[in-house]
C-alpha atoms as a PDB file:
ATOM      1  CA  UNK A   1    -100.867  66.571 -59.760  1.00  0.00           C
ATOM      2  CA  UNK A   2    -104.729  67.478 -59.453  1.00  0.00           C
ATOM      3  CA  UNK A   3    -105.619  64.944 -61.562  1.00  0.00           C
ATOM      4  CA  UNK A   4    -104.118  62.651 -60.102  1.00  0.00           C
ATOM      5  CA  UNK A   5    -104.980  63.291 -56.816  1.00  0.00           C
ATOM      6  CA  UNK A   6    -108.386  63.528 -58.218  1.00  0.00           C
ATOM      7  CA  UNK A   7    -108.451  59.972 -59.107  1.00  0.00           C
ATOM      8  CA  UNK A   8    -106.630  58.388 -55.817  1.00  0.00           C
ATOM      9  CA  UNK A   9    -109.796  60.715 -54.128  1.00  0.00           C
ATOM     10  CA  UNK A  10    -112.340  58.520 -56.320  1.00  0.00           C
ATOM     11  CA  UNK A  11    -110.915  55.448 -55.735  1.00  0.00           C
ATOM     12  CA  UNK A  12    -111.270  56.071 -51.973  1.00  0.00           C
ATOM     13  CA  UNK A  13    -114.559  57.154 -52.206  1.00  0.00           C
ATOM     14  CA  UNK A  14    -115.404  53.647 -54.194  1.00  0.00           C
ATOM     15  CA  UNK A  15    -113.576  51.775 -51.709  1.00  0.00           C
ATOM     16  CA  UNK A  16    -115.554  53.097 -48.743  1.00  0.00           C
ATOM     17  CA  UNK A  17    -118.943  52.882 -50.197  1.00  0.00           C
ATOM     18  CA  UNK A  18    -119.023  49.934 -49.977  1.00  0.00           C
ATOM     19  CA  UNK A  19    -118.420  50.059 -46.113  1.00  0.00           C
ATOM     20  CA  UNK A  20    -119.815  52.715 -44.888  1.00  0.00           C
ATOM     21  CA  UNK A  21    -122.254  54.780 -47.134  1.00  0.00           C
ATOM     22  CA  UNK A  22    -122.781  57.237 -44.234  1.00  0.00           C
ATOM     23  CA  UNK A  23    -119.274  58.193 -44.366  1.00  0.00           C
ATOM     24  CA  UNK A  24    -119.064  58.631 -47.949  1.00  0.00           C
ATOM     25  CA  UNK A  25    -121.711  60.836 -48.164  1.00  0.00           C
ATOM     26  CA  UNK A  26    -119.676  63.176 -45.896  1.00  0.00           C
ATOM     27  CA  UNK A  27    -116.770  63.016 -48.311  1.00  0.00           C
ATOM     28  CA  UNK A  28    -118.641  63.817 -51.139  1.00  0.00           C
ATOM     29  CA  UNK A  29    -119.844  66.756 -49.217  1.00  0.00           C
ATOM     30  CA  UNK A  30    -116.377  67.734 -48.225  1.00  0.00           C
ATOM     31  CA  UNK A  31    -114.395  67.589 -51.843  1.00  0.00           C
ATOM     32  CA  UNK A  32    -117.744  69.408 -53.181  1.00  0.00           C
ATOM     33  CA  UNK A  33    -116.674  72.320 -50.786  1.00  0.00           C
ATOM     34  CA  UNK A  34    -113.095  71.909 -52.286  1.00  0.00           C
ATOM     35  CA  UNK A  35    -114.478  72.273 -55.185  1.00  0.00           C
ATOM     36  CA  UNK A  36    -116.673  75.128 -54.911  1.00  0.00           C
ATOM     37  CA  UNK A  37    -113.339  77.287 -53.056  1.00  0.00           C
ATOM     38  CA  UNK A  38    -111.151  76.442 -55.842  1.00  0.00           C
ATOM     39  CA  UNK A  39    -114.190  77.730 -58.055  1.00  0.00           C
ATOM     40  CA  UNK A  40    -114.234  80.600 -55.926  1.00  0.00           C
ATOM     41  CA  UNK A  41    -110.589  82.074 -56.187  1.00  0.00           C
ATOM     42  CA  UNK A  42    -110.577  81.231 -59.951  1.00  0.00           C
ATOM     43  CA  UNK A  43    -113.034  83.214 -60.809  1.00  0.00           C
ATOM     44  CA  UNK A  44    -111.942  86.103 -58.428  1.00  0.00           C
ATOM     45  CA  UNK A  45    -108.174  86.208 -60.346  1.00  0.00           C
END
């Protein structure tokens, strides 16, 4: 499931760089801070 999810979430990303680069940037920014929470409560388990 989180792979996969993963991927469709990169294939987004690819598709909207090339409209808006802005807006991608935020993105990037956002599934960092995924990233960085599920970090988070896997270390704290």
């Amino acid at each position: 499931f989180c792979r996969g999810n993963h991927q469709k979430e990169k294939d987004r990303l690819m598709q909207t760089q090339k409209q808006k680069p802005m807006q991608t940037m935020k993105q990037k920014l956002k599934l960092w801070q995924v990233k960085l929470k599920i970090w988070q409560v896997k270390l704290k388990q």
